[in-house]
PDB file of N, CA and C in Angstrom:
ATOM      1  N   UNK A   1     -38.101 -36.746  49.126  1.00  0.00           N
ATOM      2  CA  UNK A   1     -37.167 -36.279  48.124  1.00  0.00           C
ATOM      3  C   UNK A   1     -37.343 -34.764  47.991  1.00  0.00           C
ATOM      4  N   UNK A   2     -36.046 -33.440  47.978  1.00  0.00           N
ATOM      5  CA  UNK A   2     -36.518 -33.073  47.895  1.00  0.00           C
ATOM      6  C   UNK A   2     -36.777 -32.240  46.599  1.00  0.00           C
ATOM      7  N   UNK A   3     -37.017 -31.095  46.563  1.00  0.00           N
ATOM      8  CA  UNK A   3     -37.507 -30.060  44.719  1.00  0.00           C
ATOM      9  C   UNK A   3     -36.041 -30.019  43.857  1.00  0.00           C
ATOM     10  N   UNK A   4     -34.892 -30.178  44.890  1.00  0.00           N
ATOM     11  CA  UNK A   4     -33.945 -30.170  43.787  1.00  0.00           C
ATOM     12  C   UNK A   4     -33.853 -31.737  42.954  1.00  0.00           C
ATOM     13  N   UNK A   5     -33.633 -32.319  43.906  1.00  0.00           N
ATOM     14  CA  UNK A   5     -33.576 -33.655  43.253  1.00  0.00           C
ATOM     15  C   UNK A   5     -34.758 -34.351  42.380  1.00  0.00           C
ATOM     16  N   UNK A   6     -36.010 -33.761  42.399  1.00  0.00           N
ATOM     17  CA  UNK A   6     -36.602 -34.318  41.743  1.00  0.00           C
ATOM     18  C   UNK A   6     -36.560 -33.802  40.679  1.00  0.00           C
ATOM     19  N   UNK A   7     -36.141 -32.005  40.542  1.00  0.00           N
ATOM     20  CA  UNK A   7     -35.315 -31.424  39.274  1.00  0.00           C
ATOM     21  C   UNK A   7     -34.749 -31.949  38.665  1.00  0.00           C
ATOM     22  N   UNK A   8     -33.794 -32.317  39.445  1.00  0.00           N
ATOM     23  CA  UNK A   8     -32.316 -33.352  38.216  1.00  0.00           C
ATOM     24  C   UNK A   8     -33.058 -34.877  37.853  1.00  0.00           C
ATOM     25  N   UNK A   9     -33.616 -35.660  38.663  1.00  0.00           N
ATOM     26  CA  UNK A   9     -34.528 -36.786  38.001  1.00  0.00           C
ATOM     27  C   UNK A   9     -35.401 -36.524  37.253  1.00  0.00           C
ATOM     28  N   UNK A  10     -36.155 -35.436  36.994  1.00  0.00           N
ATOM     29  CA  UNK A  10     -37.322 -35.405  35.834  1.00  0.00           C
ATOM     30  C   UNK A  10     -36.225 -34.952  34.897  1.00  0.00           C
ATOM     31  N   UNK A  11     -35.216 -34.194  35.065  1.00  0.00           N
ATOM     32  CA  UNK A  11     -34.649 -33.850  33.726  1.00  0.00           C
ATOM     33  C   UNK A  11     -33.580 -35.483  33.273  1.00  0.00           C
ATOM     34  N   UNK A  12     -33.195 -35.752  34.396  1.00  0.00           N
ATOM     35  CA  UNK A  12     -32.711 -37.328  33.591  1.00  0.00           C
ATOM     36  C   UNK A  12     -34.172 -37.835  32.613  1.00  0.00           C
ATOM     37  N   UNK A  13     -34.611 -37.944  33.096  1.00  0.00           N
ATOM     38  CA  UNK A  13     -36.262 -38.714  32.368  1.00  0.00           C
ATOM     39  C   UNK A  13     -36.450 -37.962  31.471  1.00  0.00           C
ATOM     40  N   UNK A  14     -36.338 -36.594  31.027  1.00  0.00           N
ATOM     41  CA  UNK A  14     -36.555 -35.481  30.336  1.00  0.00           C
ATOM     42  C   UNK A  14     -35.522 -36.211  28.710  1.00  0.00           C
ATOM     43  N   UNK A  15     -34.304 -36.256  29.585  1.00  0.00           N
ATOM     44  CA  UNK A  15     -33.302 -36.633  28.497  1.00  0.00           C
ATOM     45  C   UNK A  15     -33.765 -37.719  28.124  1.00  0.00           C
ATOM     46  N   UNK A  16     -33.497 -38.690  28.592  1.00  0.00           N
ATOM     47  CA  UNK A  16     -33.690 -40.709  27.923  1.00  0.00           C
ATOM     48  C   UNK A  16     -34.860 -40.167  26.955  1.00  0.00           C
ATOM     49  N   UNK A  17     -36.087 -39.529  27.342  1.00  0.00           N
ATOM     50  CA  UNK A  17     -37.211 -39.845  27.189  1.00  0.00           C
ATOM     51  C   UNK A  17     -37.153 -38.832  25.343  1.00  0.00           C
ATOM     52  N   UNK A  18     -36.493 -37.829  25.441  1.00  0.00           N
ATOM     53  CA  UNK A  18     -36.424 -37.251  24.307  1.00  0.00           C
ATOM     54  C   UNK A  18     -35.652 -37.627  22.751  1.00  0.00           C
ATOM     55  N   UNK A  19     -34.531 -38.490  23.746  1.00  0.00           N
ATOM     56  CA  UNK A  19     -33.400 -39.324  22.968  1.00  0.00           C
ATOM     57  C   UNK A  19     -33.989 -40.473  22.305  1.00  0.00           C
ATOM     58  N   UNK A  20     -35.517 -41.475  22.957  1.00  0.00           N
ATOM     59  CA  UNK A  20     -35.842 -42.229  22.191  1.00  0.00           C
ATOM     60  C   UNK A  20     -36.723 -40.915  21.148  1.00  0.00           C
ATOM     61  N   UNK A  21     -37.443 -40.341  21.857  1.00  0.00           N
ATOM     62  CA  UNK A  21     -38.018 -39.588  20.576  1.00  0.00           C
ATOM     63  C   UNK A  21     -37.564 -39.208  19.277  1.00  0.00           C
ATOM     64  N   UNK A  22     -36.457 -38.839  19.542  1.00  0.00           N
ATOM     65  CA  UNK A  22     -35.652 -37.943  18.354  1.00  0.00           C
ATOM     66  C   UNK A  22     -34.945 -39.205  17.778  1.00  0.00           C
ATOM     67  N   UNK A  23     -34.170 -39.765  18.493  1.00  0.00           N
ATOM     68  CA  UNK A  23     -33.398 -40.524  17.916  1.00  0.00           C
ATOM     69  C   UNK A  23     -34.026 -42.198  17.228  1.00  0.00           C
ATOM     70  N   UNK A  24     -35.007 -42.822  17.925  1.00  0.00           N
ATOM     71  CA  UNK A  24     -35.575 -44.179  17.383  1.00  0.00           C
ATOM     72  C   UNK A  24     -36.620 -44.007  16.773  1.00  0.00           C
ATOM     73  N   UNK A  25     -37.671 -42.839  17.038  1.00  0.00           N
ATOM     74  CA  UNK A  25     -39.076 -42.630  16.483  1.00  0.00           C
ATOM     75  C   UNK A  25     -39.772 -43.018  17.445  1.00  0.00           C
ATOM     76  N   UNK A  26     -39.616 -43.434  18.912  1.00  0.00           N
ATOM     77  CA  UNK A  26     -40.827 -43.844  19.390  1.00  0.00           C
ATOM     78  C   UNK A  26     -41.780 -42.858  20.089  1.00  0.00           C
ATOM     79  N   UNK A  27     -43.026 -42.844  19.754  1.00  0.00           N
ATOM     80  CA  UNK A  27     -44.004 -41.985  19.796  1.00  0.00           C
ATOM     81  C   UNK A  27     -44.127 -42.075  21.084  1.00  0.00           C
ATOM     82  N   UNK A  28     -44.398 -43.198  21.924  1.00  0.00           N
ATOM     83  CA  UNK A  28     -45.249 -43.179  23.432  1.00  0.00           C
ATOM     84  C   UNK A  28     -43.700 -42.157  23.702  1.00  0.00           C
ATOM     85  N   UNK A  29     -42.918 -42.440  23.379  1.00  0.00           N
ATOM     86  CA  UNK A  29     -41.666 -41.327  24.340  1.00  0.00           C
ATOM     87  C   UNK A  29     -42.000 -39.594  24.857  1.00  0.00           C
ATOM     88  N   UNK A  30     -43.087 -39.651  23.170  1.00  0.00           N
ATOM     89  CA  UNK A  30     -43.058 -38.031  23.389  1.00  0.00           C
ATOM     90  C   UNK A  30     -44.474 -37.838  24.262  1.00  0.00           C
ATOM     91  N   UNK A  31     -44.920 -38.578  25.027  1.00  0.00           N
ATOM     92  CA  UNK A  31     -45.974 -38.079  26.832  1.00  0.00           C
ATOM     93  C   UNK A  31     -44.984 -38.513  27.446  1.00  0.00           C
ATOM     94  N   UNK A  32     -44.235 -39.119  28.154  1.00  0.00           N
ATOM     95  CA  UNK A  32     -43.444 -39.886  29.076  1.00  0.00           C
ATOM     96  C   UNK A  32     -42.414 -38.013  28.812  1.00  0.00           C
ATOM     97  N   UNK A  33     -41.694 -37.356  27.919  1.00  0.00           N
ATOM     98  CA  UNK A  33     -41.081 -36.478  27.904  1.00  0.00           C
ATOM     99  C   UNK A  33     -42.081 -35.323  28.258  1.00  0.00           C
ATOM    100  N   UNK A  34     -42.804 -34.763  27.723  1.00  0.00           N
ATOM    101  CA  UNK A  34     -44.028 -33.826  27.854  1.00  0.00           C
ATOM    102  C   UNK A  34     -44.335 -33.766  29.432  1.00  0.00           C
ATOM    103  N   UNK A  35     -44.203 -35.133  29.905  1.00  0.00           N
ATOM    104  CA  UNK A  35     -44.652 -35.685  31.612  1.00  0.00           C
ATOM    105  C   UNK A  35     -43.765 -34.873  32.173  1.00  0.00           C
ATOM    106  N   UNK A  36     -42.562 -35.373  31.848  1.00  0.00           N
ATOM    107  CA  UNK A  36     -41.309 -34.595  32.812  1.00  0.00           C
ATOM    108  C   UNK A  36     -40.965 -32.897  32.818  1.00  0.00           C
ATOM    109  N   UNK A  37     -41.687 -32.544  31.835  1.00  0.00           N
ATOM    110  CA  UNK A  37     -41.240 -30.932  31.448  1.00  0.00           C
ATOM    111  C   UNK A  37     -42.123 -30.821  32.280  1.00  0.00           C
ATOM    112  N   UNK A  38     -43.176 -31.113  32.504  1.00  0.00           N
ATOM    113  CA  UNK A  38     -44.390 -30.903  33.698  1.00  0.00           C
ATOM    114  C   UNK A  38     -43.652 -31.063  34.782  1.00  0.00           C
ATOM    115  N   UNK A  39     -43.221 -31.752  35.282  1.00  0.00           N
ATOM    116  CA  UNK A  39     -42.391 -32.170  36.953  1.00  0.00           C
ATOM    117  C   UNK A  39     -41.715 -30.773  36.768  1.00  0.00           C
ATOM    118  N   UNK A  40     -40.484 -30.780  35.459  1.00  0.00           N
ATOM    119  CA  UNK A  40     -39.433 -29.643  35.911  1.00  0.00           C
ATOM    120  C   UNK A  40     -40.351 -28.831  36.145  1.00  0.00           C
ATOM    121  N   UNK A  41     -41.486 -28.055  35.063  1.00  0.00           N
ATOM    122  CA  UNK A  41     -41.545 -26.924  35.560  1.00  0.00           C
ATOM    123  C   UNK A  41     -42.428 -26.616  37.392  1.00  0.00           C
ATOM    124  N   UNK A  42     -43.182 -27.797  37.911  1.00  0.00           N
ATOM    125  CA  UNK A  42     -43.320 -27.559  38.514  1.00  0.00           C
ATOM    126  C   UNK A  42     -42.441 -27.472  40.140  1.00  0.00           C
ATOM    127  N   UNK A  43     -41.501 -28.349  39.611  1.00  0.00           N
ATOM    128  CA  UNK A  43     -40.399 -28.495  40.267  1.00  0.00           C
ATOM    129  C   UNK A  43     -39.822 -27.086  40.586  1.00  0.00           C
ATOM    130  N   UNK A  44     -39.472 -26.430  39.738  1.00  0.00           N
ATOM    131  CA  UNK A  44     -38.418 -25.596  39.261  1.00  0.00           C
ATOM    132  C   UNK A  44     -39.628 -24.233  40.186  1.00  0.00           C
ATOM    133  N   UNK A  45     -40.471 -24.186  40.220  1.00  0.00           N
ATOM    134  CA  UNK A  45     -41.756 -23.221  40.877  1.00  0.00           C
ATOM    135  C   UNK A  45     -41.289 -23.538  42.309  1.00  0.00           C
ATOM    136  N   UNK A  46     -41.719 -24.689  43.120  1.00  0.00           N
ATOM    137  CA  UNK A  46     -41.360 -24.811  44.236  1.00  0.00           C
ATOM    138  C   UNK A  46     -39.914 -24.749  44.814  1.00  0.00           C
ATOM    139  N   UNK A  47     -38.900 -24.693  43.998  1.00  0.00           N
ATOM    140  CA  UNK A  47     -37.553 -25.040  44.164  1.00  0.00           C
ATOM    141  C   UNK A  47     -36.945 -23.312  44.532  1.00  0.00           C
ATOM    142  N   UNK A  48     -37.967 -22.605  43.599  1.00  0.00           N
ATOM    143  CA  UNK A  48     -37.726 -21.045  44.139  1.00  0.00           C
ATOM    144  C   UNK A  48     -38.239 -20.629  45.010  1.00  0.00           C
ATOM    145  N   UNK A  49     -39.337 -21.054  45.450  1.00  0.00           N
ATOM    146  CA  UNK A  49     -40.017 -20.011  46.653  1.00  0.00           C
ATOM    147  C   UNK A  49     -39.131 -21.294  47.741  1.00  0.00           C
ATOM    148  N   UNK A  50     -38.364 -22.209  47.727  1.00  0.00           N
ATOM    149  CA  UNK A  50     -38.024 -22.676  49.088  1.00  0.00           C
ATOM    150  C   UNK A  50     -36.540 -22.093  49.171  1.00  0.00           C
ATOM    151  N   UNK A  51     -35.884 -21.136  47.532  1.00  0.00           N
ATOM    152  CA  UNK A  51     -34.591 -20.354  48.000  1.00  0.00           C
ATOM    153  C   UNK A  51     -35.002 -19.459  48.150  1.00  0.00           C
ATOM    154  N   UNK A  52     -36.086 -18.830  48.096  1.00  0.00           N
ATOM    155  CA  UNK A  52     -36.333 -17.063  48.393  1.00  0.00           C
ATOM    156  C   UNK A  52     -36.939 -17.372  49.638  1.00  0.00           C
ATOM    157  N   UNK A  53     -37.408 -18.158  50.496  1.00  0.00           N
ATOM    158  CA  UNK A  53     -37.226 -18.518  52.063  1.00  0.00           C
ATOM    159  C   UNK A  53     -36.719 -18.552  52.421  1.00  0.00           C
ATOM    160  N   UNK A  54     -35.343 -19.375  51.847  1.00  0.00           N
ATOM    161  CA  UNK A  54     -33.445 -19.310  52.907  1.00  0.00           C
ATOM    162  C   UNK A  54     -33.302 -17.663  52.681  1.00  0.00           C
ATOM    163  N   UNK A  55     -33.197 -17.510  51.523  1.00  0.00           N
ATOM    164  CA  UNK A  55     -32.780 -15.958  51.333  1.00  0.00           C
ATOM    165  C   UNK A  55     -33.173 -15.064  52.889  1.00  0.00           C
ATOM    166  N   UNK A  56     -34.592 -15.295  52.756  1.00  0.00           N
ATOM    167  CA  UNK A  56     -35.397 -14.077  53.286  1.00  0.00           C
ATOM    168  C   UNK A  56     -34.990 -14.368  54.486  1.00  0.00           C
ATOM    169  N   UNK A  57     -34.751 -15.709  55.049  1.00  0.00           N
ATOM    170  CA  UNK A  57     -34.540 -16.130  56.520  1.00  0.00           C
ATOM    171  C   UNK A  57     -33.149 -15.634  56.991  1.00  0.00           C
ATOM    172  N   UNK A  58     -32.320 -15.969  56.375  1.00  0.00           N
ATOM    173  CA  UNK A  58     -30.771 -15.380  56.438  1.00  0.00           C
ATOM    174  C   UNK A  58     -30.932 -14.063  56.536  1.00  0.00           C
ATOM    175  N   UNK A  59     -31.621 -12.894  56.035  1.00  0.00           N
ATOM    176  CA  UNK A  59     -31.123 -11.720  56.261  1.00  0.00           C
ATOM    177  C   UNK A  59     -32.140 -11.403  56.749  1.00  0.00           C
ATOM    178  N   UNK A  60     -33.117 -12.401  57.775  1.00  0.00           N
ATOM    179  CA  UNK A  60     -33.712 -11.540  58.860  1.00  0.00           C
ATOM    180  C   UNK A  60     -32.755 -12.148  59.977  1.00  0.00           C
ATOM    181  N   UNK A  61     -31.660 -12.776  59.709  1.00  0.00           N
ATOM    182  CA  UNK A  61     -31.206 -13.650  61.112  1.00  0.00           C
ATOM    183  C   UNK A  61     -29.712 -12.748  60.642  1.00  0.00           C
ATOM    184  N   UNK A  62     -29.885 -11.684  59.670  1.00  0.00           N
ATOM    185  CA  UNK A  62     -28.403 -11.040  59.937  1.00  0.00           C
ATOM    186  C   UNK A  62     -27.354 -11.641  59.285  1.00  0.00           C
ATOM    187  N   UNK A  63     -27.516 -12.203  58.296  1.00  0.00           N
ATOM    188  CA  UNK A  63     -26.447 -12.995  57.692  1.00  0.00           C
ATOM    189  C   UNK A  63     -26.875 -12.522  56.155  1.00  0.00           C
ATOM    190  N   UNK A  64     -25.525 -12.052  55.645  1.00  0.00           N
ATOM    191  CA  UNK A  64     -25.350 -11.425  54.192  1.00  0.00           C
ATOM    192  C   UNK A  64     -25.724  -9.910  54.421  1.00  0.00           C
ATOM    193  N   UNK A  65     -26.048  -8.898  53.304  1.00  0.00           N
ATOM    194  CA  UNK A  65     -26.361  -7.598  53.550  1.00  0.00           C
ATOM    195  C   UNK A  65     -27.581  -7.744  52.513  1.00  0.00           C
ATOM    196  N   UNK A  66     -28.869  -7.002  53.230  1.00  0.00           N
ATOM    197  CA  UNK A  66     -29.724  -6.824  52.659  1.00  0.00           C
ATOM    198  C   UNK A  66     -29.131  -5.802  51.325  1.00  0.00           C
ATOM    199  N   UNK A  67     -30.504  -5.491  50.586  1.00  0.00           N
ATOM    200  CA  UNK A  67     -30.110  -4.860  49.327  1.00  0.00           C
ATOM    201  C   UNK A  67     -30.235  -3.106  49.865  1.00  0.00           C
ATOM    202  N   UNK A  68     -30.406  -2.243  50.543  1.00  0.00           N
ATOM    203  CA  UNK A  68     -30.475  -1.481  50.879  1.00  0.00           C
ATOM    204  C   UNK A  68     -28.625  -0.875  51.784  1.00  0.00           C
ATOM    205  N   UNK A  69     -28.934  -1.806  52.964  1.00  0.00           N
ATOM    206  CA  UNK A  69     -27.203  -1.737  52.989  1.00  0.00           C
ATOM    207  C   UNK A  69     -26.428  -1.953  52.009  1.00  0.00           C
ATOM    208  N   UNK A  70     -26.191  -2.351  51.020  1.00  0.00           N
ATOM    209  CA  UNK A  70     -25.737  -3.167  49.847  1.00  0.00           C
ATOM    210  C   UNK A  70     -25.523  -1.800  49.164  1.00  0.00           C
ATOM    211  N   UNK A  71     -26.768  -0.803  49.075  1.00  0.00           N
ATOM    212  CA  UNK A  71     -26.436  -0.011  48.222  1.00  0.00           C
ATOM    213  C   UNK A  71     -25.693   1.355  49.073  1.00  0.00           C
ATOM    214  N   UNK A  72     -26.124   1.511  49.870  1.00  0.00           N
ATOM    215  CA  UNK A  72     -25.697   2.766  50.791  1.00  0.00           C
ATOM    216  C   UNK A  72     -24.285   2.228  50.902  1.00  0.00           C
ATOM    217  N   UNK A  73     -23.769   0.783  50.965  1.00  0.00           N
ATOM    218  CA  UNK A  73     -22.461   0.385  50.931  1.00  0.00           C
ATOM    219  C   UNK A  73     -21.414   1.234  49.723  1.00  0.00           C
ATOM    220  N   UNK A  74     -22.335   0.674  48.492  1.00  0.00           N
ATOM    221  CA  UNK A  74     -21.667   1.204  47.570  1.00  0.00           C
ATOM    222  C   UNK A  74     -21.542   2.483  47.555  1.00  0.00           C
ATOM    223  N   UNK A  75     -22.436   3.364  47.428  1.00  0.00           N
ATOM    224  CA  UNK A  75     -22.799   4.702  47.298  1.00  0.00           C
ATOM    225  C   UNK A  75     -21.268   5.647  48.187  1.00  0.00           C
ATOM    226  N   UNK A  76     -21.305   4.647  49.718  1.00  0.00           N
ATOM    227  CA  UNK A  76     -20.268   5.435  50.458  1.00  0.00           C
ATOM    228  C   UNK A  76     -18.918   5.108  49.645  1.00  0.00           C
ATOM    229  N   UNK A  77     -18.145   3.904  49.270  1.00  0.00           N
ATOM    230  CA  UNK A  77     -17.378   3.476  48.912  1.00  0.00           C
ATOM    231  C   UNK A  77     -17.137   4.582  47.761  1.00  0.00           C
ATOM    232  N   UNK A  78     -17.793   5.055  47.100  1.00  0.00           N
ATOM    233  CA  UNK A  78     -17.857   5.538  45.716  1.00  0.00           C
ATOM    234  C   UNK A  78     -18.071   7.103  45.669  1.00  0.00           C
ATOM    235  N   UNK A  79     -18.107   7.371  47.176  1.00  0.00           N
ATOM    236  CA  UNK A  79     -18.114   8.892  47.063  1.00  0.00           C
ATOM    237  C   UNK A  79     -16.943   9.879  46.911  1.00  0.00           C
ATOM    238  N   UNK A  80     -16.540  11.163  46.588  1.00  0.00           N
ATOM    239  CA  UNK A  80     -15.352  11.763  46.595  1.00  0.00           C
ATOM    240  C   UNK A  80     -15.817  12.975  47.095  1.00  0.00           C
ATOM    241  N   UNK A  81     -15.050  12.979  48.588  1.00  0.00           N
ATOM    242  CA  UNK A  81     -15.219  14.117  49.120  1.00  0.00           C
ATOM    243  C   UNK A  81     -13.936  15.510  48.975  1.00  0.00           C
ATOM    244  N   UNK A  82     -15.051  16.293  48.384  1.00  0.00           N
ATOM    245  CA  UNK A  82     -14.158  17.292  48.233  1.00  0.00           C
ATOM    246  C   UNK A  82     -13.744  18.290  49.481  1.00  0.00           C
ATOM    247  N   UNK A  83     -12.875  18.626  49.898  1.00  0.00           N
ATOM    248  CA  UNK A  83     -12.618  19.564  51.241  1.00  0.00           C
ATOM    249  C   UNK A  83     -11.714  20.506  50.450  1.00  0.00           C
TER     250      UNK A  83
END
C-alpha cells in the first residue's frame, strides 16, 4: 500500500474514530484516534520525501524548469529595453 493511501485510510479511521469520541462518549475511541494522527503524521513525512524525489528526478531528466531557469525566465520576460 502505498503513503498516499494509507494517508486517506488513517484519516478515514481518524474520522469514525473521533465521531464516536465527540459524538457517543466513547473513551477507548480517543487511542484508536490519537493511533491514526500517528499514521497521518507519519504518513504525511514519508509521502513528502517520495514527492520531492519525483520532483528532483523530473528536473534532472529535463522535464519542467528548474527554479533558476524559472527565474532568469521571468526576469527576461519582464525586462524593458531602452534603445
Amino acid at each position: 500500500m502505498s503513503h498516499h493511501d494509507k494517508l486517506l485510510e488513517s484519516f478515514e479511521t481518524y474520522k469514525a474514530e473521533n465521531e464516536k469520541l465527540l459524538g457517543k462518549g466513547i473513551k477507548a475511541s480517543a487511542a484508536r484516534a490519537r493511533k491514526a494522527l500517528q499514521e497521518i503524521a507519519g504518513s504525511c513525512k514519508e509521502r513528502r520525501k517520495e514527492i520531492s524525489a519525483e520532483k528532483e528526478s523530473r528536473e534532472g531528466a529535463g522535464v519542467g524548469m528548474s527554479q533558476d531557469a524559472h527565474v532568469k525566465r521571468t526576469f527576461e520576460s519582464n525586462t524593458v529595453y531602452w534603445g
